[in-house]
C-alpha atoms as a PDB file:
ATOM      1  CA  UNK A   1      65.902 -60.804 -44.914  1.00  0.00           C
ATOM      2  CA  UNK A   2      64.327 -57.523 -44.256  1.00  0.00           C
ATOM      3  CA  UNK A   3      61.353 -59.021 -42.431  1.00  0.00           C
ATOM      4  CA  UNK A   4      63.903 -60.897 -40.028  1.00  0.00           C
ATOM      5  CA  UNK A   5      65.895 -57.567 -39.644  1.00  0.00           C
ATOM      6  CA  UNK A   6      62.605 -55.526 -38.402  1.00  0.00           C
ATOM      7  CA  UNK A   7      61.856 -58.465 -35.784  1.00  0.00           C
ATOM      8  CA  UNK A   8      65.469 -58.418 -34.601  1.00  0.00           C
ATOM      9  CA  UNK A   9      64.807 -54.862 -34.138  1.00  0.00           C
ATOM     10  CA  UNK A  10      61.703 -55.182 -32.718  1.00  0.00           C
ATOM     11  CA  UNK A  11      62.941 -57.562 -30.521  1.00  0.00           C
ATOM     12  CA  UNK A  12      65.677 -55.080 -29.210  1.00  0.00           C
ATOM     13  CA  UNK A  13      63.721 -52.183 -28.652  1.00  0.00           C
ATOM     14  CA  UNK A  14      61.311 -54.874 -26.583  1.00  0.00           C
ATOM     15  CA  UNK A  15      64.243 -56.090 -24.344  1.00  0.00           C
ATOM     16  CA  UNK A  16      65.397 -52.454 -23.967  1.00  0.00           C
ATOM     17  CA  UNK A  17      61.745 -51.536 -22.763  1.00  0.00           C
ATOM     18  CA  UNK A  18      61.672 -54.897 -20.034  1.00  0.00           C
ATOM     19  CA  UNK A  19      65.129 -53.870 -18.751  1.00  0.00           C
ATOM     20  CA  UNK A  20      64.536 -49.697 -18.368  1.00  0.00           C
ATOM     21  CA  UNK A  21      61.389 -49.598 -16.713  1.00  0.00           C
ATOM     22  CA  UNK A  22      62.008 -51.589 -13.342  1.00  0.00           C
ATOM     23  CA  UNK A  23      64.878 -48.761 -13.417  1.00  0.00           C
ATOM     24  CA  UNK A  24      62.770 -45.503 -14.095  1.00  0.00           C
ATOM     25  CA  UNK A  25      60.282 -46.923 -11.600  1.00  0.00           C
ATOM     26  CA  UNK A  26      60.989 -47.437  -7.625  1.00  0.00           C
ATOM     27  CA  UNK A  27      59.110 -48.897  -4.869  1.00  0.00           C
ATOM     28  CA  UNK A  28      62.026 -47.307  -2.597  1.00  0.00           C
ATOM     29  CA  UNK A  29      59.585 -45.351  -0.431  1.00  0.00           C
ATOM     30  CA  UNK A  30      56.106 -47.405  -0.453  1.00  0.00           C
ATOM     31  CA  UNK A  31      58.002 -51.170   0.546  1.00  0.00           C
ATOM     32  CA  UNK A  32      56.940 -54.291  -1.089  1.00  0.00           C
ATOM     33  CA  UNK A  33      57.807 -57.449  -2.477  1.00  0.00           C
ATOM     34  CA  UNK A  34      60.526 -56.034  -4.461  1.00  0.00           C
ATOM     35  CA  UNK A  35      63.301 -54.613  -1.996  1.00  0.00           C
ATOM     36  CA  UNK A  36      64.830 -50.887  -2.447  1.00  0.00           C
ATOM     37  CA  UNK A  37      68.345 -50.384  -3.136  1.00  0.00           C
ATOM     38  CA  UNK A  38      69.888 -49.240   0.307  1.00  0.00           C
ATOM     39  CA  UNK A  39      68.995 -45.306   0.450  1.00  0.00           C
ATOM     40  CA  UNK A  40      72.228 -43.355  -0.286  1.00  0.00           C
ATOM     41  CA  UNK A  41      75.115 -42.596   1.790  1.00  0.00           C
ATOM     42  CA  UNK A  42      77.580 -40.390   0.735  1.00  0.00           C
ATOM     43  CA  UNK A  43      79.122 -40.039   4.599  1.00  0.00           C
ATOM     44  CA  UNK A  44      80.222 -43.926   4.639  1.00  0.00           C
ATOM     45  CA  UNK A  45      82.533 -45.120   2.236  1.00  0.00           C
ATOM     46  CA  UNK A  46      81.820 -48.936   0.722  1.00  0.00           C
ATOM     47  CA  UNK A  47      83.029 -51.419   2.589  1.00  0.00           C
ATOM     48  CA  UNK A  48      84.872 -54.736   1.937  1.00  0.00           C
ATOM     49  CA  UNK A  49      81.904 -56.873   1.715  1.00  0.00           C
ATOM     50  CA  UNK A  50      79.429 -54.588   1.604  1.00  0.00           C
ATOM     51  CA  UNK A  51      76.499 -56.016   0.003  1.00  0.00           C
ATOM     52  CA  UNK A  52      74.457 -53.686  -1.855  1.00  0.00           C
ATOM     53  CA  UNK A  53      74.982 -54.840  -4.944  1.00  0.00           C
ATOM     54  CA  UNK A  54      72.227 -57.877  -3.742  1.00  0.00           C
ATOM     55  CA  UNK A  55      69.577 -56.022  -4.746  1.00  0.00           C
ATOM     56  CA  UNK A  56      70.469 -57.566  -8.446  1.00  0.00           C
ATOM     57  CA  UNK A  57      71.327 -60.651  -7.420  1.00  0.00           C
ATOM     58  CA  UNK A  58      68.248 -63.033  -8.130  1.00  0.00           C
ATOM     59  CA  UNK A  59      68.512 -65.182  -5.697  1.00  0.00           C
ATOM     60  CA  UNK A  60      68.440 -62.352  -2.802  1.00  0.00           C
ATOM     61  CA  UNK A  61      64.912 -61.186  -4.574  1.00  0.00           C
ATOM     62  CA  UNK A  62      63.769 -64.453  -4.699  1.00  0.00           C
ATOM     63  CA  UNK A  63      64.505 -65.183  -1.388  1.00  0.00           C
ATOM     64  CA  UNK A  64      62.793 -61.373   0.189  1.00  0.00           C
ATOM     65  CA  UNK A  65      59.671 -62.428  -2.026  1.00  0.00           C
ATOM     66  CA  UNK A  66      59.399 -65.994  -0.417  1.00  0.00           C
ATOM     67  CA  UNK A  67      59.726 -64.226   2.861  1.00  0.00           C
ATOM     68  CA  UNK A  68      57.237 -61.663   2.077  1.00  0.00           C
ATOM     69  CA  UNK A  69      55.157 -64.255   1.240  1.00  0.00           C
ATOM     70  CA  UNK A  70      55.361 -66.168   4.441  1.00  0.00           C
ATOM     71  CA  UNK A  71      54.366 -62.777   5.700  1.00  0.00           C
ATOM     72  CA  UNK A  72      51.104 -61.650   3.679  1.00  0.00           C
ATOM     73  CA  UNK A  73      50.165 -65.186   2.151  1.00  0.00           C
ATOM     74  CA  UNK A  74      50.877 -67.345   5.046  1.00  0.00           C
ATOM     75  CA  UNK A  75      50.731 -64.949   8.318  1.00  0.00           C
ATOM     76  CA  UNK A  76      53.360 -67.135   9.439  1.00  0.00           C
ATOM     77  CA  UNK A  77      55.416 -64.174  10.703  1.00  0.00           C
ATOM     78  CA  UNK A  78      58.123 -66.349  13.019  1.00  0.00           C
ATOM     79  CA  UNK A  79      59.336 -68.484   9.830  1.00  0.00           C
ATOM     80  CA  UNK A  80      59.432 -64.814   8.268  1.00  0.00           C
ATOM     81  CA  UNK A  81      61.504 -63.571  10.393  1.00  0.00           C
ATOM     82  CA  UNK A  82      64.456 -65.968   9.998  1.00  0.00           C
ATOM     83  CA  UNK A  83      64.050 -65.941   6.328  1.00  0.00           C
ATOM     84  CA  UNK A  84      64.437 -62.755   6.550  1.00  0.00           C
ATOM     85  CA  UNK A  85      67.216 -62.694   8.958  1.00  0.00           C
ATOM     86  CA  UNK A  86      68.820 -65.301   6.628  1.00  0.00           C
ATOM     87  CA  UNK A  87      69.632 -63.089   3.734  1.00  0.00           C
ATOM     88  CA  UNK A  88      72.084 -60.705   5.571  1.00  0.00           C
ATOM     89  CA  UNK A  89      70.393 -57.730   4.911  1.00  0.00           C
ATOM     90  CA  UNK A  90      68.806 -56.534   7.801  1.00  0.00           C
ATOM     91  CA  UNK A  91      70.490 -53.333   7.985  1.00  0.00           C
ATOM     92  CA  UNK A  92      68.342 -52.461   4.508  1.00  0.00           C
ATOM     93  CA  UNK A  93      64.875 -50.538   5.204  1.00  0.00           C
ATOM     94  CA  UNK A  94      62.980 -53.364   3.226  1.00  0.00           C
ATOM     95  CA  UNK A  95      63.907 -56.554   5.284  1.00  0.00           C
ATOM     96  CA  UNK A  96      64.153 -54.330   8.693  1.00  0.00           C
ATOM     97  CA  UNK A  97      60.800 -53.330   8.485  1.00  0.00           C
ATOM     98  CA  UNK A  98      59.174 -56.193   7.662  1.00  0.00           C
ATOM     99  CA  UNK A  99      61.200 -57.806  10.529  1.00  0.00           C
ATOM    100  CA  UNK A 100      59.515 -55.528  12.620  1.00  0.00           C
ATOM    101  CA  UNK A 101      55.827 -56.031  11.454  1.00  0.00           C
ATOM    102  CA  UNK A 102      56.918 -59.751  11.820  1.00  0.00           C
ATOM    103  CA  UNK A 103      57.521 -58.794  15.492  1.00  0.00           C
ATOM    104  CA  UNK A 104      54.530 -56.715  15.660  1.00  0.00           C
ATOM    105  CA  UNK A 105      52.014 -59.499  14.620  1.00  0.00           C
ATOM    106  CA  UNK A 106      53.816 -61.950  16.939  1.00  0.00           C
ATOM    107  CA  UNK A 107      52.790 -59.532  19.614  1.00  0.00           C
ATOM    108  CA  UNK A 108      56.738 -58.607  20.656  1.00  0.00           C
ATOM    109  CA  UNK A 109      56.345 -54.244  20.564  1.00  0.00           C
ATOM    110  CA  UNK A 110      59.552 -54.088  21.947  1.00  0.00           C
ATOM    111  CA  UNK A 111      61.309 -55.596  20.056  1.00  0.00           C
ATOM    112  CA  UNK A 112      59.248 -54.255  16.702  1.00  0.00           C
ATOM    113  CA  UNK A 113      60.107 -50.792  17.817  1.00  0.00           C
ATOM    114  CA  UNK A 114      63.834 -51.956  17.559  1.00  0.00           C
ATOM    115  CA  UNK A 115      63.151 -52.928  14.044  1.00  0.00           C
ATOM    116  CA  UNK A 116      60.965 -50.256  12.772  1.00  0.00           C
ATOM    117  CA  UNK A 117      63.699 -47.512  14.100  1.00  0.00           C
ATOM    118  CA  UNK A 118      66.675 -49.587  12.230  1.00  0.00           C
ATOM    119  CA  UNK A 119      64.665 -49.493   9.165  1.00  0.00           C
ATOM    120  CA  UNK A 120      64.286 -45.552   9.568  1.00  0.00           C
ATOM    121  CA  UNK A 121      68.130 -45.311  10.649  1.00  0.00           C
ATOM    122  CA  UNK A 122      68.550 -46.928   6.852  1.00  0.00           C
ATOM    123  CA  UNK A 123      66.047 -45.322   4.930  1.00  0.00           C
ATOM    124  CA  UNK A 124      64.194 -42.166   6.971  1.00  0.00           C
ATOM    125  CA  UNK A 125      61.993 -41.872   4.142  1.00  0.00           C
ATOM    126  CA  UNK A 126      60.794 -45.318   3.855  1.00  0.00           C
ATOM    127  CA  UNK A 127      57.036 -44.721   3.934  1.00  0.00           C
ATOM    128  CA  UNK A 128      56.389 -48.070   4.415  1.00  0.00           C
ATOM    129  CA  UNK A 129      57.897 -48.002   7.707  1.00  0.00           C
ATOM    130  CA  UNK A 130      56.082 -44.754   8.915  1.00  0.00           C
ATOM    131  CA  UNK A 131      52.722 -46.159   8.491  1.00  0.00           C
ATOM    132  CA  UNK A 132      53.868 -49.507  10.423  1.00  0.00           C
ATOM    133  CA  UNK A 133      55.076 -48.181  12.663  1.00  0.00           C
ATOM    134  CA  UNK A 134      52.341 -45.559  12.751  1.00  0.00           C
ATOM    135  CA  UNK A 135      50.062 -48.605  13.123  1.00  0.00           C
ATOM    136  CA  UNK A 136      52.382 -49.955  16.010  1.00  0.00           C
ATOM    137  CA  UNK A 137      52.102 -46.609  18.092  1.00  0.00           C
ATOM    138  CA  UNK A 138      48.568 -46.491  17.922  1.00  0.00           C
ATOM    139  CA  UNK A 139      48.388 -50.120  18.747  1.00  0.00           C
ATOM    140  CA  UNK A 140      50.514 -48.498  22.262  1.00  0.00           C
ATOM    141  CA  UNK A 141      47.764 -45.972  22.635  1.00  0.00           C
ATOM    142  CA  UNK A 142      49.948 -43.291  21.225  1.00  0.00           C
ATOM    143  CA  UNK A 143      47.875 -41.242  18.899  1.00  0.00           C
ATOM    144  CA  UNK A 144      49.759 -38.456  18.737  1.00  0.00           C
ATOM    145  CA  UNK A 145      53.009 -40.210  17.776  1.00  0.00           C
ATOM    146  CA  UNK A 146      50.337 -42.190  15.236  1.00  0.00           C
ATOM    147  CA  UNK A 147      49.468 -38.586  13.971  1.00  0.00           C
ATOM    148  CA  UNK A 148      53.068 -37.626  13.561  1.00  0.00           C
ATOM    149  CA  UNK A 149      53.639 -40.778  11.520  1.00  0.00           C
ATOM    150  CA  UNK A 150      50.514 -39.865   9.392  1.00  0.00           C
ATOM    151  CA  UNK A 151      52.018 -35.860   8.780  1.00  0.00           C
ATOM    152  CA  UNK A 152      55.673 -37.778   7.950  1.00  0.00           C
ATOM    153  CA  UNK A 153      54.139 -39.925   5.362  1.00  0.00           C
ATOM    154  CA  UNK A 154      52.376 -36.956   3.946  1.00  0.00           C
ATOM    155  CA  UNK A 155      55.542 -35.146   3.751  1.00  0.00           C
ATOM    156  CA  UNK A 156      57.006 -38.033   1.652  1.00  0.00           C
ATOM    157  CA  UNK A 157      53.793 -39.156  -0.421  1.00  0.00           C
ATOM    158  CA  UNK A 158      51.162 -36.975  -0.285  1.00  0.00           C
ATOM    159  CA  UNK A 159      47.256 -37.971   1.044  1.00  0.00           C
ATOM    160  CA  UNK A 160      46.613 -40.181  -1.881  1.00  0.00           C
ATOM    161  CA  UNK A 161      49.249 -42.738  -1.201  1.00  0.00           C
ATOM    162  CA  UNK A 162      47.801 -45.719   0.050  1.00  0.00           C
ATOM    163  CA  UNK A 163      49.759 -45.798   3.230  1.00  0.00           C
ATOM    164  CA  UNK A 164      48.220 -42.455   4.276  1.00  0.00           C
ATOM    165  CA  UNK A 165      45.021 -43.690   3.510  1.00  0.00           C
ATOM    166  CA  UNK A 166      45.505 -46.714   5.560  1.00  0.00           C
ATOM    167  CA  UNK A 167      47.246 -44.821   8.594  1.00  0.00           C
ATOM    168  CA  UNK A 168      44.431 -42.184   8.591  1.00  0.00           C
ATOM    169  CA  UNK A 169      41.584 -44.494   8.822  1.00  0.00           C
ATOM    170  CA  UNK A 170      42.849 -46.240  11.332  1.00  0.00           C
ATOM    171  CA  UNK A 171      43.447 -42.866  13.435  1.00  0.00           C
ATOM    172  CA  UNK A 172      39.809 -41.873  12.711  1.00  0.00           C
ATOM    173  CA  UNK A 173      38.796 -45.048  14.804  1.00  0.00           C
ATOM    174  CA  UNK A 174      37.887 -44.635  18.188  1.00  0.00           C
ATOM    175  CA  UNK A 175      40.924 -45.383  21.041  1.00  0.00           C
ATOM    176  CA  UNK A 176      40.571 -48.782  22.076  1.00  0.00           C
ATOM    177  CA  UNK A 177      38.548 -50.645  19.842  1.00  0.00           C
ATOM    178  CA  UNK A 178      41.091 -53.414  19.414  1.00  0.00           C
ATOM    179  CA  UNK A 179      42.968 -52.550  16.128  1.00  0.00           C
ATOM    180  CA  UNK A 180      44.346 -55.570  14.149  1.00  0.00           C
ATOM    181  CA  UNK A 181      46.703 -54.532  10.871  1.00  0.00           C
END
């Protein structure tokens, strides 16, 4: 009886463990596979409808990591774009940005810049969406908006983050030798 009781214990303090840490640790900033809740808003009130409480809901994960997979694994950034369009969250600093690399890679810039801003309308700390659209600037020949990207994403994560790193490095590179990120 007592050996069952420590593994039902053991057990608990296990489940407890799987359950806190996705909530003490946040890929809200960086982006990723896993989508942010929405950044807060304290000058909107909720609306009927309002969906933020998808970030839970498995099958809206499952659905932003078969997207984001159709993005990184697949490159195929058109399908991407209506998955992505499909979930009804477009308005969220996750999805908008990657709509906007989608639109990047596809070679549509005006239409990317549309996307990149949203995402920073939602989130303007989403440091993911700096260095995108950090890379899309410099992409337009505009290294000094590039270099305000880079000082933004500084701000937010510091030098060692690896979106710095990535924006920075692609700065050092000489203008016009045909960037591809």
């Amino acid at each position: 009886m007592r050996k069952l009781a420590i593994r039902l214990l053991t057990l608990a303090i296990f489940s407890v463990a799987l359950i806190s840490v996705p909530l003490l640790t946040s890929a809200h900033a960086a982006g990723g596979d896993n989508p942010a809740p929405p950044a807060p808003d304290s000058s909107k009130e909720k609306k009927k409808g309002d969906k933020s409480s998808s970030i839970g809901d498995p099958r809206f994960i499952e659905a932003y990591r078969a997207a984001y997979a159709t993005i990184y694994d697949r490159n195929d950034y058109a399908s991407a774009i209506g998955q992505l369009k499909a979930l009804g969250q477009d308005d969220r600093a996750d999805v908008a940005n990657l709509i906007g690399y989608s639109y990047r890679k596809l070679g549509d810039y005006k239409v990317s810049q549309i996307w990149y801003q949203r995402a920073l309308k939602a989130d303007p700390d989403h440091v993911r969406t700096w260095q995108y659209y950090g890379l899309w600037q410099l992409e337009q020949g505009n290294r000094d908006q590039a270099q305000y990207h880079l000082n933004r994403i500084g701000e937010l994560c510091g030098t060692d983050c690896a979106e710095y790193r990535s924006l920075a490095a692609a700065l050092e590179k000489p203008p016009g030798t045909g960037l591809v990120y």
